[in-house]
Protein backbone atom coordinates (compact mmCIF):
# COMPACT_ATOMS: atom_id res chain seq x y z
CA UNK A 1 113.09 104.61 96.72
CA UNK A 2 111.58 101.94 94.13
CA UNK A 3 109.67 103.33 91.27
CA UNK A 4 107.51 100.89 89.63
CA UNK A 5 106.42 101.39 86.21
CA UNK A 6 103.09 100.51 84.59
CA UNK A 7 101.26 100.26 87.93
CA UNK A 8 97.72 100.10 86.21
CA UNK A 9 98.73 97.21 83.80
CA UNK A 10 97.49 94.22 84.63
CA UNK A 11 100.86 92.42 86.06
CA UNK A 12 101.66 96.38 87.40
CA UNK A 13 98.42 96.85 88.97
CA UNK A 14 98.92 93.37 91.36
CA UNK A 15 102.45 94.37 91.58
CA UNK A 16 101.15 97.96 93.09
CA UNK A 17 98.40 95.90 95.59
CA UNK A 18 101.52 94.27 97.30
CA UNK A 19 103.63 97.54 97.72
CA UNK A 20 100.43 99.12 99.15
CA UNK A 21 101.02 102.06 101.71
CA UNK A 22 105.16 101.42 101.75
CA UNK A 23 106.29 105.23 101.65
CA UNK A 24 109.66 103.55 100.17
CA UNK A 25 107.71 102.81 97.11
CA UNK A 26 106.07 105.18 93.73
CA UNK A 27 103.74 104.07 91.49
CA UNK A 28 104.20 105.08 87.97
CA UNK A 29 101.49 105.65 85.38
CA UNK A 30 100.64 107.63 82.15
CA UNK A 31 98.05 109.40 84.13
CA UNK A 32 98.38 109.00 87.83
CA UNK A 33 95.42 109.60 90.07
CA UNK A 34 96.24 107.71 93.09
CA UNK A 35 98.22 110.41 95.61
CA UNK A 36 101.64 110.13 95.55
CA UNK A 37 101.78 108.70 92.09
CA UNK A 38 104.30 109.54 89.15
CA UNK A 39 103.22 110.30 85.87
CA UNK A 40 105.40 108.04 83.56
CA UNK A 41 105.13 107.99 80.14
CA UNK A 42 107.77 106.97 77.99
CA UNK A 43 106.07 108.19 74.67
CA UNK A 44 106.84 112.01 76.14
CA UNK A 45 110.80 111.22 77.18
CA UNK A 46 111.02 114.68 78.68
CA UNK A 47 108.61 113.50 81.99
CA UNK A 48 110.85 110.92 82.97
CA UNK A 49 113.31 113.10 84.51
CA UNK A 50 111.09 114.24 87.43
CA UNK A 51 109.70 110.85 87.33
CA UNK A 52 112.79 109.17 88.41
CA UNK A 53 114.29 111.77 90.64
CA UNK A 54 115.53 110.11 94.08
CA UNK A 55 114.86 106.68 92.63
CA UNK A 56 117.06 103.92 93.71
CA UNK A 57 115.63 100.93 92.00
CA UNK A 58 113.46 100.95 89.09
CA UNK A 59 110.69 98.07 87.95
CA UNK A 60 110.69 98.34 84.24
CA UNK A 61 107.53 96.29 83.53
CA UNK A 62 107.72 96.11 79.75
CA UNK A 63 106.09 98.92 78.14
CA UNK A 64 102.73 97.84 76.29
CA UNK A 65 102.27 95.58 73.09
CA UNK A 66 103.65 97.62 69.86
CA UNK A 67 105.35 97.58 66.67
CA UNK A 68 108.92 96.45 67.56
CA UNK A 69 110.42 99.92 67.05
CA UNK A 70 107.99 101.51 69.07
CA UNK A 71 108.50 99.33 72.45
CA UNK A 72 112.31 99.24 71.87
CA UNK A 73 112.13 103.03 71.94
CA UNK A 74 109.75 103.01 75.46
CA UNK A 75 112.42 101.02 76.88
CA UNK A 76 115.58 103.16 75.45
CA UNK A 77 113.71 106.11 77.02
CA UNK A 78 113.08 104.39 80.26
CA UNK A 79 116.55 103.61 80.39
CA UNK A 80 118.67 106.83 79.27
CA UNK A 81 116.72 108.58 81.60
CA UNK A 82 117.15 106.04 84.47
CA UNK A 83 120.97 106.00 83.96
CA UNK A 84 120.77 109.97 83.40
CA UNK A 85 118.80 110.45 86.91
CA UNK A 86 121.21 108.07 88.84
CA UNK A 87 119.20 105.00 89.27
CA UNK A 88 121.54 101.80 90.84
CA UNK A 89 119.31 98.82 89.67
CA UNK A 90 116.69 98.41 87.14
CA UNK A 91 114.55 95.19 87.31
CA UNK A 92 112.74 94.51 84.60
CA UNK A 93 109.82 91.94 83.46
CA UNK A 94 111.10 89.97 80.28
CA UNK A 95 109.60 86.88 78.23
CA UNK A 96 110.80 83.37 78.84
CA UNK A 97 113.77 82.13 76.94
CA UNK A 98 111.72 79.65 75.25
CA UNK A 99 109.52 82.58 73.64
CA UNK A 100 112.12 83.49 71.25
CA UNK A 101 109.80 81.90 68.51
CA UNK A 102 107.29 84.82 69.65
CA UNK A 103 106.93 87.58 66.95
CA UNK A 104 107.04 89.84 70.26
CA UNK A 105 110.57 88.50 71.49
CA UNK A 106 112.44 90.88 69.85
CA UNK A 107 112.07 93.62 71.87
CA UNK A 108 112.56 92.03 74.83
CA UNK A 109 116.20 90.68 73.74
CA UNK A 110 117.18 94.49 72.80
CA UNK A 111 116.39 95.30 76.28
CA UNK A 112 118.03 92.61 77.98
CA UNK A 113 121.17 93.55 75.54
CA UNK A 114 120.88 97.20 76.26
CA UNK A 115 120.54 96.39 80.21
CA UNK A 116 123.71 93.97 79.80
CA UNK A 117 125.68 96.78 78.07
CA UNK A 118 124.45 99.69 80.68
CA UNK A 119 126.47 101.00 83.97
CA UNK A 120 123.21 100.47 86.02
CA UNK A 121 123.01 97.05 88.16
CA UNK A 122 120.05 94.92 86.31
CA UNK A 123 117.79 91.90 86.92
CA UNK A 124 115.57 90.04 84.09
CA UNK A 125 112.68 88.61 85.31
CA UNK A 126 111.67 86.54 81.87
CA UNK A 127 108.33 85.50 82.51
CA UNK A 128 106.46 82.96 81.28
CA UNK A 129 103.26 83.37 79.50
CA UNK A 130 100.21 83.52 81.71
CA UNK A 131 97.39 81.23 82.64
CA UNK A 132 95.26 84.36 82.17
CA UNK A 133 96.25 84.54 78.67
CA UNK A 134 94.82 81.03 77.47
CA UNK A 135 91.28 82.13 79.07
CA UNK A 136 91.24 84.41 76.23
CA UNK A 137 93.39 82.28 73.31
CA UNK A 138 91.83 79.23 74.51
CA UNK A 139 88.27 79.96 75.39
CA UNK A 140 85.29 77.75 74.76
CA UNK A 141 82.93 78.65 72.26
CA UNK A 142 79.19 78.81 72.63
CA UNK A 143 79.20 75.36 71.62
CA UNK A 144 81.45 74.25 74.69
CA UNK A 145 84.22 73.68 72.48
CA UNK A 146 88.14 75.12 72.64
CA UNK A 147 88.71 75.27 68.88
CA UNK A 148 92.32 77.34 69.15
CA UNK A 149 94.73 75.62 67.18
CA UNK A 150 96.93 74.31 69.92
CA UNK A 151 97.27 71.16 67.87
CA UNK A 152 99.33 68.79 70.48
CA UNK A 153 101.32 71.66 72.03
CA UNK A 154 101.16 72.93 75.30
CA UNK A 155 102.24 76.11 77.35
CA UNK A 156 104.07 76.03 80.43
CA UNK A 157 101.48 78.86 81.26
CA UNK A 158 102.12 81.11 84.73
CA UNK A 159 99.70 82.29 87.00
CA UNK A 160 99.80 86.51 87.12
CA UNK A 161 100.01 86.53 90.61
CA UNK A 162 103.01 84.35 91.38
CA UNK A 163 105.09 86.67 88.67
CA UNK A 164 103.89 89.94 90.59
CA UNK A 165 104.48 88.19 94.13
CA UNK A 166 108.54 87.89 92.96
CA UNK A 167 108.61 91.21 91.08
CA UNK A 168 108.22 92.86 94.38
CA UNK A 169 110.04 90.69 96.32
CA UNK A 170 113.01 91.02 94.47
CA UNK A 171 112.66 95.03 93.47
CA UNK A 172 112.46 95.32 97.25
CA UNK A 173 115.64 93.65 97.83
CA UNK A 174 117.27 93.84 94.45
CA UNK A 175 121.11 93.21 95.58
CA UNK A 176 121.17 89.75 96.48
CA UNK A 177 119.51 89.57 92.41
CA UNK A 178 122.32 91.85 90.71
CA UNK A 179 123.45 90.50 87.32
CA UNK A 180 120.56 87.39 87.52
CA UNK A 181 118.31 86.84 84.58
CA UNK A 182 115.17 84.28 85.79
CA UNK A 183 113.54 81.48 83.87
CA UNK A 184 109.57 82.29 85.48
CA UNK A 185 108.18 78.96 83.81
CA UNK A 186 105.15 76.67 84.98
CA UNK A 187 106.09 73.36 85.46
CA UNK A 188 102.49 71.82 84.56
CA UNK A 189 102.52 72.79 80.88
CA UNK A 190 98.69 73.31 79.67
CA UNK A 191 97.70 71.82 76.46
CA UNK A 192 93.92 71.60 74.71
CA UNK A 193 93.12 68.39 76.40
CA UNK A 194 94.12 69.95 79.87
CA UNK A 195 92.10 73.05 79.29
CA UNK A 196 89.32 70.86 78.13
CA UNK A 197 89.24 69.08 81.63
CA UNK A 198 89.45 71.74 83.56
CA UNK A 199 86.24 73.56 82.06
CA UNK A 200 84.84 70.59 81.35
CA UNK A 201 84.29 70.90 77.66
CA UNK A 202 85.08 69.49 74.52
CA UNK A 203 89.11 70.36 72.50
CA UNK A 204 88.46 70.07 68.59
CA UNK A 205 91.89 72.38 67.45
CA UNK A 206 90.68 74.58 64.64
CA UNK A 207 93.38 75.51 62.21
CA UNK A 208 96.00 78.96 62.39
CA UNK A 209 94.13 80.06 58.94
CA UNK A 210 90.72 79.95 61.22
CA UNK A 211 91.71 81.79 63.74
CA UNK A 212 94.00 84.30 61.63
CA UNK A 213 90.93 85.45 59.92
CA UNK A 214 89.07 85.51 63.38
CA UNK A 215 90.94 87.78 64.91
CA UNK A 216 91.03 90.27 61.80
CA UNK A 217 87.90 90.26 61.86
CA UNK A 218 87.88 91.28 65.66
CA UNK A 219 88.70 94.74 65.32
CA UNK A 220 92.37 93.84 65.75
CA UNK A 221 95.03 96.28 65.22
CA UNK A 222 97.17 95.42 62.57
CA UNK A 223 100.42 94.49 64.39
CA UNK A 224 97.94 91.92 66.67
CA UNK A 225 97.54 89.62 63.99
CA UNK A 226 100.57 88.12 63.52
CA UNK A 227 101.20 88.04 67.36
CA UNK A 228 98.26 86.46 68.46
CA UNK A 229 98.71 83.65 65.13
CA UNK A 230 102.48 83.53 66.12
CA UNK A 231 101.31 83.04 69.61
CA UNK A 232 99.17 79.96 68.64
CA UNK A 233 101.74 78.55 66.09
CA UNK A 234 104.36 78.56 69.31
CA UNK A 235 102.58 76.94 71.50
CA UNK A 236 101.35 74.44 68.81
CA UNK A 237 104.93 73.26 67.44
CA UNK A 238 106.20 72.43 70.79
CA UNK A 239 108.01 76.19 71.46
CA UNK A 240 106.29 76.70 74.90
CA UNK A 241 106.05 73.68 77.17
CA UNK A 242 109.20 74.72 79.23
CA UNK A 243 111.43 72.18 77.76
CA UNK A 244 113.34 74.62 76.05
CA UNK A 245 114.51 76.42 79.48
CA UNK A 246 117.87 74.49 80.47
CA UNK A 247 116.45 71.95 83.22
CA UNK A 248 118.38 73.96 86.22
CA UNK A 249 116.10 76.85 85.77
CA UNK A 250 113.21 75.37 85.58
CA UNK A 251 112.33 75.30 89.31
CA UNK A 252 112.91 78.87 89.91
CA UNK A 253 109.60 79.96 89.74
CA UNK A 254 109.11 77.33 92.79
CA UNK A 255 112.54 78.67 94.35
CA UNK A 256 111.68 82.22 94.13
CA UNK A 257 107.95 81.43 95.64
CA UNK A 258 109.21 79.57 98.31
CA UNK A 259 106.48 77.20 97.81
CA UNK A 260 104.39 75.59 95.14
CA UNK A 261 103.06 78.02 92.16
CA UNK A 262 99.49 78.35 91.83
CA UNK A 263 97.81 75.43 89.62
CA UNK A 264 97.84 77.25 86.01
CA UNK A 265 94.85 75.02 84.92
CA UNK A 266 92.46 76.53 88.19
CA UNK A 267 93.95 80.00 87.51
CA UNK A 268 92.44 79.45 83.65
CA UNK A 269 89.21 77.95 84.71
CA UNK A 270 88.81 80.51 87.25
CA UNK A 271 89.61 83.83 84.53
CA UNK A 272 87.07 81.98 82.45
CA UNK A 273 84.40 81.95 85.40
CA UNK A 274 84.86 85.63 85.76
């Protein structure tokens, strides 16, 4: 049986639309109202024991945006009990290798460590940052223009749906994937000028002060600030337009498709349009 975790979330929830009515599969939530489903909560450790009982192969979608300590210990729950309720293989949904300039990277390299130094089989999926995403970093303003401060930088930016399409192929079939970590980069990079085009508006980069007082402002949790800024500073120093993802790897998004990804700079314009 595959348990997948976080089946509301927004990469969970399209995840859970493909797995739809397989009686192989459970969908795991913090409060689960479709029939069938798990509750899963890895803020209450003592659930996960019933949640994983029978389960074969576990989709560890990371577990929410937090403080560092508080994700690392979602995912040392998730895992203790997985190993303690005889999962096999654990598949879980990391961040590209050329995010380790993220402030949110961190977490994700303790869990690809802790998977690494576990008895269970693993796969990484490290995904790359979604086109979605931008349609809220990178949106125009009532003026028609994309201030973020991208600067010259671009993203090598993912649609959502191609990273949930080979989440649930390969949790399905997870042995041919044992001991595999995937780079899950785009291989058009999106920058302000490409965004620009594709909405047909104006790019006029603001500044990371600009936008750090922005979001403050926004009702932001704490922790979101520096995230968000760090977000924008990657992109804009040349972190996050796939070129630091060895060259072999950078066609496995393609590979794992088995065709070409969806055009990042439609999926944007298209979030944007609503």
């Amino acid at each position: 049986m595959l348990l997948v975790t976080g089946a509301s979330g927004g990469l969970g929830s399209l995840i859970a639309e493909r797995l739809k009515g397989r009686d192989d599969v459970v969908l795991g939530t913090r409060e689960p109202k479709a029939p069938g489903g798990r509750r899963v909560d890895f803020d209450a450790p003592h659930t996960l024991a019933d949640a994983f009982d029978g389960v074969r192969t576990l989709l560890l979608i990371s577990a929410g945006y937090g403080e560092d300590d508080t994700v690392i210990a979602r995912h040392e729950a998730a895992l203790t009990a997985a190993e303690k309720a005889g999962v096999e293989h654990v598949v879980y949904t990391s961040l590209s290798g050329d995010g380790d300039h993220l402030p949110y990277a961190l977490a994700h390299r303790w869990t690809e460590r802790r998977l690494r130094e576990s008895p269970l089989a693993w796969t990484v999926l490290r995904n790359g940052l979604y086109a979605e995403l931008l349609s809220f970093l990178a949106a125009p303003g009532p003026d028609g223009v994309i201030s973020a401060p991208l600067g010259t930088g671009r993203l090598a930016a993912v649609a959502r749906d191609d990273l949930a399409e080979i989440a649930a192929r390969v949790a399905l079939a997870p042995a041919p994937h044992a001991g595999r970590t995937y780079e899950l980069v785009g291989e058009v990079p999106l920058g302000g000028a490409e965004l620009a085009r594709a909405t047909g508006t104006a790019y006029v980069p603001g500044t990371l002060a600009e936008a750090r007082e922005r979001i403050a402002e926004s009702g932001a949790v704490p922790f979101q600030v520096p995230m968000l800024v760090g977000t924008y500073s990657a992109i804009a120093a040349g972190f996050m337009d796939g070129s630091g993802v060895p060259e072999a790897e950078r066609g496995t998004l393609r590979e794992l498709l088995g065709r070409e990804p969806r055009d990042p700079a439609r999926v944007y314009a298209e979030t944007l349009a609503g």
